[in-house]
C-alpha atoms as a PDB file:
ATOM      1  CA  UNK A   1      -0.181   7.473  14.162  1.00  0.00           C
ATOM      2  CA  UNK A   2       0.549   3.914  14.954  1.00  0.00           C
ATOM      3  CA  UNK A   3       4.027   2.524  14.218  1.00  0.00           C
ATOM      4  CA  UNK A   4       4.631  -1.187  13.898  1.00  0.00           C
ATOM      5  CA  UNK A   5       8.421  -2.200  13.725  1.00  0.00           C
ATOM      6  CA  UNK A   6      10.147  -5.492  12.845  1.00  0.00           C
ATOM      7  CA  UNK A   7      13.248  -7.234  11.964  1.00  0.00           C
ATOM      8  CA  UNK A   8      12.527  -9.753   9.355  1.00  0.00           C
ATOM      9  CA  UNK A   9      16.432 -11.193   7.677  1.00  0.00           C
ATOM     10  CA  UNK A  10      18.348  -8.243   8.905  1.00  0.00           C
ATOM     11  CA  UNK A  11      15.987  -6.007   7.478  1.00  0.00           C
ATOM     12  CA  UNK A  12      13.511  -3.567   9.672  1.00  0.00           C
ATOM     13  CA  UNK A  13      10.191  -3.367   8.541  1.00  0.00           C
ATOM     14  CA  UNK A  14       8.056  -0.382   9.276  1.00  0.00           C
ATOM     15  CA  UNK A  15       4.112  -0.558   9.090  1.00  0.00           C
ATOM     16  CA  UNK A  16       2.533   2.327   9.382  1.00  0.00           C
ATOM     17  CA  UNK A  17      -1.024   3.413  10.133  1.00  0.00           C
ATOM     18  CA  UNK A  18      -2.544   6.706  10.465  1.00  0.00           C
ATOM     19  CA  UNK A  19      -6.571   8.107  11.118  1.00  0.00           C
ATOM     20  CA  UNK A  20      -6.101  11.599  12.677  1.00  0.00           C
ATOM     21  CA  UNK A  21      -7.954  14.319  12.564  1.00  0.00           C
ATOM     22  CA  UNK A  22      -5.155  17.032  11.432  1.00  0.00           C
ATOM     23  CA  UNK A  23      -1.991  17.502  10.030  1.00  0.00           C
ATOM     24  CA  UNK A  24       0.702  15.645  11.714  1.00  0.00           C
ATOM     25  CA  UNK A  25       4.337  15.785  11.483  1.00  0.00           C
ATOM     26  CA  UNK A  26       7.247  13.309  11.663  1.00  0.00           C
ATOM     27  CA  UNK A  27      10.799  13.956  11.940  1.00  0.00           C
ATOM     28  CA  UNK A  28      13.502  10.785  11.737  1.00  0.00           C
ATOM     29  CA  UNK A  29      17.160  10.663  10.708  1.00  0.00           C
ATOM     30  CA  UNK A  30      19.023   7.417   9.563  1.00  0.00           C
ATOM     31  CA  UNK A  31      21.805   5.831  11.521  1.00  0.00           C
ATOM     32  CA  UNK A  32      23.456   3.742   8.874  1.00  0.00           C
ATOM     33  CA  UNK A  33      23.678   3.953   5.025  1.00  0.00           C
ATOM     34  CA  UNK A  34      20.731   3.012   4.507  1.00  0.00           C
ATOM     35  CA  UNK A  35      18.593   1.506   0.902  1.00  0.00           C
ATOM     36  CA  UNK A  36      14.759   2.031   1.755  1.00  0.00           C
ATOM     37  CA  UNK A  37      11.560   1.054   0.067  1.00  0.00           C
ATOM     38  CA  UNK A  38       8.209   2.599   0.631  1.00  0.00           C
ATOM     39  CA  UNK A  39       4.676   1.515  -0.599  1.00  0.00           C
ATOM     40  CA  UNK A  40       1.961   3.519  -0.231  1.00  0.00           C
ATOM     41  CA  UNK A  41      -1.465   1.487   0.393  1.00  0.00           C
ATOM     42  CA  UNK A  42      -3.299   5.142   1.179  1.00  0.00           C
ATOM     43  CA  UNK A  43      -2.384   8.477   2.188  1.00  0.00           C
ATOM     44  CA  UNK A  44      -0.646  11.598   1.350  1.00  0.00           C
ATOM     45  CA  UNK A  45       2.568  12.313   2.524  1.00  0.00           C
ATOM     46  CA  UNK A  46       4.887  15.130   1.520  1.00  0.00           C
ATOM     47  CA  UNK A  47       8.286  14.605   2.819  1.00  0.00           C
ATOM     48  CA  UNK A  48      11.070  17.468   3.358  1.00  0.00           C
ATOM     49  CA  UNK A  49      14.430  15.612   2.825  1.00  0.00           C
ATOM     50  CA  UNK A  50      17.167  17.814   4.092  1.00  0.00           C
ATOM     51  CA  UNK A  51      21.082  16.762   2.774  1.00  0.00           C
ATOM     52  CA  UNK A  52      24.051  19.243   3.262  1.00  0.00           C
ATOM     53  CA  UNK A  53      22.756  22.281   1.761  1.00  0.00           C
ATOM     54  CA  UNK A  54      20.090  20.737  -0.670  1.00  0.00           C
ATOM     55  CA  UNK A  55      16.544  20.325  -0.012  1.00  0.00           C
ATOM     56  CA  UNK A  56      13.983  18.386  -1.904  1.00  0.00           C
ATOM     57  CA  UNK A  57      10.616  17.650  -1.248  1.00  0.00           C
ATOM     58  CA  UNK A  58       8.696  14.448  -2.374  1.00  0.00           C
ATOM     59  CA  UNK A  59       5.039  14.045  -2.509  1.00  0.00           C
ATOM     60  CA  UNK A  60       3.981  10.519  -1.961  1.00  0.00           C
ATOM     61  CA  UNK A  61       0.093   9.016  -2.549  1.00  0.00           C
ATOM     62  CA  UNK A  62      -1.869   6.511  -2.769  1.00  0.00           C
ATOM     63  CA  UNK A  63      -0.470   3.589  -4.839  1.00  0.00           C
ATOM     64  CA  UNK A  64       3.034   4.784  -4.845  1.00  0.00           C
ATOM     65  CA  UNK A  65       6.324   2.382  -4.421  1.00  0.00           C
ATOM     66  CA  UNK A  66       9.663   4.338  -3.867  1.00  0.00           C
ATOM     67  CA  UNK A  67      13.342   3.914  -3.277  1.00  0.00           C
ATOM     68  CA  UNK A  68      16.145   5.914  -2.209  1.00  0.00           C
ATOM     69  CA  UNK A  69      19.376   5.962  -0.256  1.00  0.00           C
ATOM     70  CA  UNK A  70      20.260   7.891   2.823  1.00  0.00           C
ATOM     71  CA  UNK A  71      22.904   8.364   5.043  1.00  0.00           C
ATOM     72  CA  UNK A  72      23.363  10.125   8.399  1.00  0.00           C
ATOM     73  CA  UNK A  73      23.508  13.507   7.206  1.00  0.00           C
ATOM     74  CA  UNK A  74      19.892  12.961   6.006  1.00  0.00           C
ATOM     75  CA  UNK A  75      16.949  14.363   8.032  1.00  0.00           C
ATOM     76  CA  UNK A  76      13.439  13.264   6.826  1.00  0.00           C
ATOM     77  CA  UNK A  77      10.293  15.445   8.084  1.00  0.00           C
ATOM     78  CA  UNK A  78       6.909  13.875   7.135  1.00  0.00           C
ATOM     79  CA  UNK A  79       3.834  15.958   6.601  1.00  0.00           C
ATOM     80  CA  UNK A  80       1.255  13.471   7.081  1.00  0.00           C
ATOM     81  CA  UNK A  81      -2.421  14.694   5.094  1.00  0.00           C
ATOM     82  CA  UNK A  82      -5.296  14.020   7.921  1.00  0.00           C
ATOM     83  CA  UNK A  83      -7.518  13.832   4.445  1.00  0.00           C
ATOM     84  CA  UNK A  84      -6.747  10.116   3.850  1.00  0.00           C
ATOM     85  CA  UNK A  85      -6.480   7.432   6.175  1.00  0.00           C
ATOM     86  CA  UNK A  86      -2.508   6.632   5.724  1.00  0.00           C
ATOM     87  CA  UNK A  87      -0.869   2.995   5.123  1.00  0.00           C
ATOM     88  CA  UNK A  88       2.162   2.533   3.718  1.00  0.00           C
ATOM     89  CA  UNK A  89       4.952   0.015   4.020  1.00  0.00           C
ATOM     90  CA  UNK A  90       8.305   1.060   4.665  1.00  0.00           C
ATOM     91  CA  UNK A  91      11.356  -1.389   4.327  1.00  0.00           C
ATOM     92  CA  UNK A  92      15.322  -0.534   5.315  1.00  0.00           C
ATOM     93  CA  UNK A  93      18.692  -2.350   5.033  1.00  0.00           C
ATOM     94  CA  UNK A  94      21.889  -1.320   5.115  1.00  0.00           C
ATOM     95  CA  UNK A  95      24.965  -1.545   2.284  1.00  0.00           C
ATOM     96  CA  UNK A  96      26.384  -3.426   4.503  1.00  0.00           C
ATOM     97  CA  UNK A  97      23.518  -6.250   4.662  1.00  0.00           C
ATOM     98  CA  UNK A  98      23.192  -6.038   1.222  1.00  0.00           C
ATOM     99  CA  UNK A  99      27.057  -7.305   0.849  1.00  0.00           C
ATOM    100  CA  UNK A 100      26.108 -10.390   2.718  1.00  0.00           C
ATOM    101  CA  UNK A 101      23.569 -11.383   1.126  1.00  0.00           C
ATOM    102  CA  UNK A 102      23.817 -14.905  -0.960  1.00  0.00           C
ATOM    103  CA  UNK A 103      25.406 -13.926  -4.774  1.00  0.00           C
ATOM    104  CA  UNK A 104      21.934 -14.636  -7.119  1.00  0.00           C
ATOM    105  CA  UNK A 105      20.379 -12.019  -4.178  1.00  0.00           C
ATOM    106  CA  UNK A 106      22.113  -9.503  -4.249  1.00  0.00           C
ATOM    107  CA  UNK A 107      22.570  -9.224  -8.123  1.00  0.00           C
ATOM    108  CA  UNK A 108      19.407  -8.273  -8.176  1.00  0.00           C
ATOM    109  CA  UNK A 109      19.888  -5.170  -6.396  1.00  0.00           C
ATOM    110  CA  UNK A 110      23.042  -4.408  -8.568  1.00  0.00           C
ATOM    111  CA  UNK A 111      21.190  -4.805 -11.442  1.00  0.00           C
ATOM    112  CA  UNK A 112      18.226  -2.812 -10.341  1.00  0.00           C
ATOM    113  CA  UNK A 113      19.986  -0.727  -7.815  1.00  0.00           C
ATOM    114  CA  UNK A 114      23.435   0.167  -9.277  1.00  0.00           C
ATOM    115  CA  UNK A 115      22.890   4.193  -8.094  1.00  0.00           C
ATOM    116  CA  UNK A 116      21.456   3.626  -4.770  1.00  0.00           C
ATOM    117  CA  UNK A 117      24.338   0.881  -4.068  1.00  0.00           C
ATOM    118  CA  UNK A 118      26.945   3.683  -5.313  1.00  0.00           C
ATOM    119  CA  UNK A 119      25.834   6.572  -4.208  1.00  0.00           C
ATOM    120  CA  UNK A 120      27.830   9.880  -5.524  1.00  0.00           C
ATOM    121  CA  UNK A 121      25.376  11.912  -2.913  1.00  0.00           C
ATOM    122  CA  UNK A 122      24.053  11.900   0.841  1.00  0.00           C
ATOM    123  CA  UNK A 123      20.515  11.387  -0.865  1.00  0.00           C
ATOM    124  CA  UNK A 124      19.829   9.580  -4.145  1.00  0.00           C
ATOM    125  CA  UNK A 125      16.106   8.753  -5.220  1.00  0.00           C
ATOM    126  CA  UNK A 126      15.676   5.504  -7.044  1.00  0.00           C
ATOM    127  CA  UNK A 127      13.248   3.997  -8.952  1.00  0.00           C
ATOM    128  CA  UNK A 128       9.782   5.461  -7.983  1.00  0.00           C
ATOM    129  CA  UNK A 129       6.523   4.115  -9.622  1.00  0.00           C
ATOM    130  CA  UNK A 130       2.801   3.254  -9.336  1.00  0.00           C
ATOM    131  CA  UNK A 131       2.412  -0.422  -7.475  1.00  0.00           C
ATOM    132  CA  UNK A 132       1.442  -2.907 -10.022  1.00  0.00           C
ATOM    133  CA  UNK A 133      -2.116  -4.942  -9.081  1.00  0.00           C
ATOM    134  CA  UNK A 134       0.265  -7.754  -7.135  1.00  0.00           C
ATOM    135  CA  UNK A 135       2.236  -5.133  -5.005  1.00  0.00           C
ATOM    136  CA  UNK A 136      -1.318  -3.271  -4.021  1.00  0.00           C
ATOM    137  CA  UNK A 137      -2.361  -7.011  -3.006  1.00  0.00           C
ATOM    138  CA  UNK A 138       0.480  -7.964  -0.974  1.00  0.00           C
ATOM    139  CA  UNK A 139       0.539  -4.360   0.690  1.00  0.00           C
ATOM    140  CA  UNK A 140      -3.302  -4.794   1.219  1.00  0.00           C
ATOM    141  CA  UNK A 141      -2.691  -8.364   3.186  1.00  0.00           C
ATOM    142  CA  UNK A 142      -0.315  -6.910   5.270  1.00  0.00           C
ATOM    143  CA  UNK A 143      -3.100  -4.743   6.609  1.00  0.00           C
ATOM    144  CA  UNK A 144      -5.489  -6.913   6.775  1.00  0.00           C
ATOM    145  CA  UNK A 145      -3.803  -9.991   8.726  1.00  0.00           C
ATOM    146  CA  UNK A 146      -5.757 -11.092  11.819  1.00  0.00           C
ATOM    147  CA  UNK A 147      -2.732 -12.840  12.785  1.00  0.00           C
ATOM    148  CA  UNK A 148      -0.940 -12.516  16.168  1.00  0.00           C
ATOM    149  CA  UNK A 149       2.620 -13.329  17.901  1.00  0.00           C
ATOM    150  CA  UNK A 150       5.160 -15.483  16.305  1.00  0.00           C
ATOM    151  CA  UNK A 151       2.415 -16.694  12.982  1.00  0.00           C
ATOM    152  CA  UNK A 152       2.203 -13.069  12.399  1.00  0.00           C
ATOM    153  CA  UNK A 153       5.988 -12.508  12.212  1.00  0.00           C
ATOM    154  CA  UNK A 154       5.794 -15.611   9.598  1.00  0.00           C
ATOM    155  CA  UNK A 155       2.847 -14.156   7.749  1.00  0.00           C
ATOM    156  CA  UNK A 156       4.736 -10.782   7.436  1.00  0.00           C
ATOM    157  CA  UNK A 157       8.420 -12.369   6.438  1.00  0.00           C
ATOM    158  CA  UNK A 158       6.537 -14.372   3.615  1.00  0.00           C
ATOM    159  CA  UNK A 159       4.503 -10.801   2.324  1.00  0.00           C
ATOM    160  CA  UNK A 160       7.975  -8.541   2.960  1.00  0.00           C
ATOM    161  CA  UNK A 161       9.242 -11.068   0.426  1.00  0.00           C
ATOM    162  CA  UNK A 162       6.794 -11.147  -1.863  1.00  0.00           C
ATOM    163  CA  UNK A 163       6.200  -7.465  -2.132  1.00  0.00           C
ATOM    164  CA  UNK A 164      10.425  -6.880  -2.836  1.00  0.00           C
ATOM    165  CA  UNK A 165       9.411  -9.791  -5.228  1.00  0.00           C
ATOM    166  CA  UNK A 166       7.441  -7.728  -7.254  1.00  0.00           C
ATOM    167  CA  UNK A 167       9.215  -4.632  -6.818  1.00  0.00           C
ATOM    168  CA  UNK A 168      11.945  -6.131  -8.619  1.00  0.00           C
ATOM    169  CA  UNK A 169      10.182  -7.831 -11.211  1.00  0.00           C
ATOM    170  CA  UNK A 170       8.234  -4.459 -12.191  1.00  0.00           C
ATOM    171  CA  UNK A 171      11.680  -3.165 -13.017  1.00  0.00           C
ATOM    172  CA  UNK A 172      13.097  -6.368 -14.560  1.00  0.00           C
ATOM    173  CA  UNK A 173      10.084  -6.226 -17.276  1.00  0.00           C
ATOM    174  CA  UNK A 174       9.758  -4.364 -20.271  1.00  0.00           C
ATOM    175  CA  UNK A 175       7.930  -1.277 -19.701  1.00  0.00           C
ATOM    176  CA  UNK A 176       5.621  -0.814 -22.499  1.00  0.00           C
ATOM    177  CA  UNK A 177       2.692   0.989 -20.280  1.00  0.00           C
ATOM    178  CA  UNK A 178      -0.484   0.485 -21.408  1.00  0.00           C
ATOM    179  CA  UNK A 179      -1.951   3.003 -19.050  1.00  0.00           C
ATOM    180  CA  UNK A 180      -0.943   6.568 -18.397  1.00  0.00           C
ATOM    181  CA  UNK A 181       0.539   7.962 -15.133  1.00  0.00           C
ATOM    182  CA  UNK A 182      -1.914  11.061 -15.374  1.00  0.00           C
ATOM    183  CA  UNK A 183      -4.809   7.916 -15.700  1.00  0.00           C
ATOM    184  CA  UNK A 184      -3.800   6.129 -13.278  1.00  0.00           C
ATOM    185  CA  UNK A 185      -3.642   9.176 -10.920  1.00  0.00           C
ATOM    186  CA  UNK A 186      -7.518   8.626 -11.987  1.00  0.00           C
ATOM    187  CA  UNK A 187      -7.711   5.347 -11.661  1.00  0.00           C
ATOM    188  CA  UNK A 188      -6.575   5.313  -7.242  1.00  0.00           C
ATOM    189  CA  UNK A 189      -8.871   8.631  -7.099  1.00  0.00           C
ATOM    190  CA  UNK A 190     -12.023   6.229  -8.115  1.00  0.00           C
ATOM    191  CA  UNK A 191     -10.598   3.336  -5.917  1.00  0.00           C
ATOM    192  CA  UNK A 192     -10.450   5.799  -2.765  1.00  0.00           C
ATOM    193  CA  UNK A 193     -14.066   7.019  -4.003  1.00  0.00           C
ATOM    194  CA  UNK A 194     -15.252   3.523  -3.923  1.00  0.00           C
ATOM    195  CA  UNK A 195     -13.508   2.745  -0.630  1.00  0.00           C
ATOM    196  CA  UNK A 196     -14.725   5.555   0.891  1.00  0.00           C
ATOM    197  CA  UNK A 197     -18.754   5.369  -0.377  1.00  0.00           C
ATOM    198  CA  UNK A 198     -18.855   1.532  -0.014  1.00  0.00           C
ATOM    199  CA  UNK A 199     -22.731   1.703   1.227  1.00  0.00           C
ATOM    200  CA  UNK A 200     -23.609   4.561  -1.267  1.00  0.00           C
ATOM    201  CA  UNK A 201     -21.318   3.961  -4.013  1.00  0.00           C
ATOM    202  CA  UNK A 202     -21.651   6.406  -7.450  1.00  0.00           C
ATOM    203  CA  UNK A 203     -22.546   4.433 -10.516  1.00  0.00           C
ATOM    204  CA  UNK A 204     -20.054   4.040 -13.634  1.00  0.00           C
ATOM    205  CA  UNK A 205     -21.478   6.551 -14.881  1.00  0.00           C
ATOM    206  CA  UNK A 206     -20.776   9.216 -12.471  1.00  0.00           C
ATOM    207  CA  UNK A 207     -17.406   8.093 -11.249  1.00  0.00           C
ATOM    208  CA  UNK A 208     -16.186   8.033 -14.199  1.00  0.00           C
ATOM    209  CA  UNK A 209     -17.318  11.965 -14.786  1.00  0.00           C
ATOM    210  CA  UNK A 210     -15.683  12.257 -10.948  1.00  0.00           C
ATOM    211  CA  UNK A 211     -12.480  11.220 -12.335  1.00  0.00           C
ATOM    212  CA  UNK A 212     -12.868  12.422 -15.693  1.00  0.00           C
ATOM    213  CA  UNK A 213     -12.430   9.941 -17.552  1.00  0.00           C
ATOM    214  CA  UNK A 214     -14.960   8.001 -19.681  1.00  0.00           C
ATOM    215  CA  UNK A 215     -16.457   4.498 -18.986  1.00  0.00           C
ATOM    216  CA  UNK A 216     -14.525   2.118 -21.305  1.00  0.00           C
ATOM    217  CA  UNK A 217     -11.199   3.641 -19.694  1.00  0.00           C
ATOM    218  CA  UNK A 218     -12.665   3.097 -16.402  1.00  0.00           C
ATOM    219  CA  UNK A 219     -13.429  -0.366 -16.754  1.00  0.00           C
ATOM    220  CA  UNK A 220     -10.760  -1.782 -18.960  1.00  0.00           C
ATOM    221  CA  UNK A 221      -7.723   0.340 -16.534  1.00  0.00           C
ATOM    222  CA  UNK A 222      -9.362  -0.350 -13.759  1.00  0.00           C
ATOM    223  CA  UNK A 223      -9.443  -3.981 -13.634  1.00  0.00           C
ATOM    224  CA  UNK A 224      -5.902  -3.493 -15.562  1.00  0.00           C
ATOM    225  CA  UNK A 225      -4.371  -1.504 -12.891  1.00  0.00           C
ATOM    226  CA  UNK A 226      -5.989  -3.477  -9.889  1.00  0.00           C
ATOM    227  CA  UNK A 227      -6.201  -6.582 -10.948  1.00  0.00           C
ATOM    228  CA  UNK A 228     -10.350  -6.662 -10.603  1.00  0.00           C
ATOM    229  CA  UNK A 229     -13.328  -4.876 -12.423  1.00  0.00           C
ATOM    230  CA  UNK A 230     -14.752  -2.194 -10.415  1.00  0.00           C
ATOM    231  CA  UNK A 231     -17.919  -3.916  -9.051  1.00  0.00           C
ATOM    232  CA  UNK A 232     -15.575  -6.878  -7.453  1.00  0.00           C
ATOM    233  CA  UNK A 233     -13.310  -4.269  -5.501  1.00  0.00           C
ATOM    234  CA  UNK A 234     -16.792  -2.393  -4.432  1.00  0.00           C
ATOM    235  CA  UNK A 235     -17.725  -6.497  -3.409  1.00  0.00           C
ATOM    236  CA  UNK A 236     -14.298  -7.190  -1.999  1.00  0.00           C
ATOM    237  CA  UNK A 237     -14.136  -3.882   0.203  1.00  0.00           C
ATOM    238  CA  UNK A 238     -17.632  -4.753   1.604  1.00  0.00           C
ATOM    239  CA  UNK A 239     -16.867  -7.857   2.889  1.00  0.00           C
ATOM    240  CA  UNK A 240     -13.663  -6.637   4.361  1.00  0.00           C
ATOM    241  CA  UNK A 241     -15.436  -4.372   6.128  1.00  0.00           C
ATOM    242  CA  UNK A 242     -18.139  -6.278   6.978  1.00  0.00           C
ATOM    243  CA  UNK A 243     -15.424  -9.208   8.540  1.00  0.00           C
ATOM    244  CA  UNK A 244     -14.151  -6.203  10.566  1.00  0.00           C
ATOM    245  CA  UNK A 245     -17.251  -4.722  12.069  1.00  0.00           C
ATOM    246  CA  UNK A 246     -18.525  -8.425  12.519  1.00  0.00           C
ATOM    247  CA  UNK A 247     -15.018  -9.512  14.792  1.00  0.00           C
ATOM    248  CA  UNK A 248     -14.746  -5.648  16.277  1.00  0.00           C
ATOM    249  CA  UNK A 249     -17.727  -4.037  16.823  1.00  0.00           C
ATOM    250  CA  UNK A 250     -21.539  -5.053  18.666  1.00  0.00           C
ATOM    251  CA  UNK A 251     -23.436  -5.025  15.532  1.00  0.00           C
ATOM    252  CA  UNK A 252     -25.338  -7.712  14.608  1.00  0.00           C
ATOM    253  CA  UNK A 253     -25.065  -9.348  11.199  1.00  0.00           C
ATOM    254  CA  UNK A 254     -28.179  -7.562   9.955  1.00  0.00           C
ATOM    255  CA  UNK A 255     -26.995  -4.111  11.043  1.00  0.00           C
ATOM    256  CA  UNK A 256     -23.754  -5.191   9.363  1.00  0.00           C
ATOM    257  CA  UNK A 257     -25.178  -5.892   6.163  1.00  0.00           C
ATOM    258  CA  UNK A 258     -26.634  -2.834   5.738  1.00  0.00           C
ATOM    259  CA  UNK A 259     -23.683  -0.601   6.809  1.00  0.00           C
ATOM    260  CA  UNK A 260     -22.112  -2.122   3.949  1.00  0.00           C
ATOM    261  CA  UNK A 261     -24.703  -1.781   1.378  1.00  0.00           C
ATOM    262  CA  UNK A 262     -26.577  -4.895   1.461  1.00  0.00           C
ATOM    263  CA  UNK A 263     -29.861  -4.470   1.144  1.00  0.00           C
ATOM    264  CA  UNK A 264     -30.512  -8.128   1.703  1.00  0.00           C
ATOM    265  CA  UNK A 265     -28.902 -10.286   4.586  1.00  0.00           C
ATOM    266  CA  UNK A 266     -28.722 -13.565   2.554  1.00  0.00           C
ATOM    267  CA  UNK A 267     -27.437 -12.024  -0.248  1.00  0.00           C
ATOM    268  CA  UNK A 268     -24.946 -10.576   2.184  1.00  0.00           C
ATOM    269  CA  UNK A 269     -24.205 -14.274   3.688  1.00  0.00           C
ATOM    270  CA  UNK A 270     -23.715 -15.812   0.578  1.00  0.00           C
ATOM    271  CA  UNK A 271     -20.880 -13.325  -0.513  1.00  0.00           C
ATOM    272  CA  UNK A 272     -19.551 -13.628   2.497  1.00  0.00           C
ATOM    273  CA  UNK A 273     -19.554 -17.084   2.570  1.00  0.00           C
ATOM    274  CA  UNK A 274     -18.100 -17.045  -0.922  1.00  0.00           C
ATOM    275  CA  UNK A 275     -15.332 -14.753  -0.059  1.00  0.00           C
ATOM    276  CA  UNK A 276     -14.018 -16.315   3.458  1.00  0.00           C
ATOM    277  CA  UNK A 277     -15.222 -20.151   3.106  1.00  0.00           C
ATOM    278  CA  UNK A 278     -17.682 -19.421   6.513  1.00  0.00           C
ATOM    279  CA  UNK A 279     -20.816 -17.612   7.358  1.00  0.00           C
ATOM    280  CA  UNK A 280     -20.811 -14.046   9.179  1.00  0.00           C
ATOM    281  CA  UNK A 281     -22.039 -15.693  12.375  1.00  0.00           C
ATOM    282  CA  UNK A 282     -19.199 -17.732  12.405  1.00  0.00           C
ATOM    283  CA  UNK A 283     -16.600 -14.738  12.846  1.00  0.00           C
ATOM    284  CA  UNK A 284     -15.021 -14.709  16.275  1.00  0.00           C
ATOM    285  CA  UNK A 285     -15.409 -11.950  18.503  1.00  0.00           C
END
């Protein structure tokens, strides 16, 4: 488990990364009264929140943006699944940074917020919801930054920003869903099937039996819910890849290509050149 923290406008900023091999568990406590957001890039993560004499648990996935309030009578124990790779975003202020912050600012939260800002408990859970294609995106960059040092403090202030952008404007629209929560439950179980079979990937067809749920759905929610069709998030996670093993590992470009799923190396140039404006022997080591 790998724990990057920041301060970014009086608010700390928790990136979290996790590939191990079993089980782990994490407990923290708050110091403050405290307004957090989480956002789930991968993972499972069921959380034991203990508050006076109550208990609750919450079970947090893949795709999932949360919000609650804590204080210091709050203890927090993570059970972190070693069945998928975790990444999630967590982000923390306190009431009282919230009070400073310029008038049109923090309306926003009063608007949205009202029960997590006035609290009548030691815990209150707030709005809680499937990321929208834009927050996935943002979450996703965050990850994915090759940035260093002071330009990737910048980097991560502008995508902190932009992903508390979103959160809010998911709950300032109207919420006629066009897509069920129980589908889009299927929807991140084919995206983690795709992500995880990138070489091999199953056809339409049979992901959609995986998931259970037919191939017009499939299509037409998937590109809906992620803001691509399926075959250009198989593309898009091959390159990725491809960019990483390129700048990390001692493959060659050929050997790269083919760990992917490219079965030809131009082919395999050309989309790459496409996707990052430069040729895979152009990555820096």
């Amino acid at each position: 488990m790998t724990t990057d923290i920041l301060e970014i406008n009086n608010f700390v900023v928790l990136i979290e990364q996790s590939n191990d091999t079993k089980t782990t568990f994490e407990k923290c406590a708050l110091d403050d009264q405290v307004i957090g957001f989480s956002f789930y890039g991968s993972g499972n993560v069921e959380i034991d929140i203990h508050f006076g004499n109550q208990k609750k648990v919450v079970k947090n996935s893949s795709g999932i943006a949360t919000s609650f309030y804590g204080n210091k009578k709050v203890e927090f124990i993570h059970k972190i699944s070693c069945k998928k790779p975790l990444q999630s975003v967590s982000i923390f202020t306190t009431l009282k940074n919230l009070n400073k912050l310029p008038k049109e600012e923090k309306e926003i939260y009063i608007s949205h917020l009202n029960l997590l800002l006035n609290p009548k408990d030691d815990y209150v859970e707030g709005p809680f919801f499937y990321m929208t294609a834009e927050m996935q995106n943002a979450v996703s960059k965050i990850f994915k930054t090759n940035y260093t040092g002071t330009l990737r403090k910048l980097f991560l202030q502008s995508q902190i920003t932009e992903l508390l952008a979103h959160f809010f404007a998911y709950l300032s629209k109207d919420k006629k869903e066009t897509i069920k929560t129980s589908e889009k439950e299927k929807l991140f179980k084919a995206k983690d099937i795709i992500s995880n079979n990138i070489a091999t990937p199953p056809t339409l067809n049979e992901l959609s039996k995986m998931i259970g749920l037919n191939n017009n759905k499939l299509k037409k929610n998937f590109k809906e819910l992620f803001g691509v069709p399926v075959f250009k998030y198989l593309q898009n996670e091959r390159l990725d890849k491809a960019h990483e093993l390129l700048q990390n590992s001692e493959m060659n470009i050929q050997e790269v290509s083919w760990f992917v799923g490219y079965e030809s190396v131009s082919s395999f140039s050309n989309a790459f050149l496409k996707k990052f404006g430069f040729r895979p022997s152009e990555v820096n080591k």
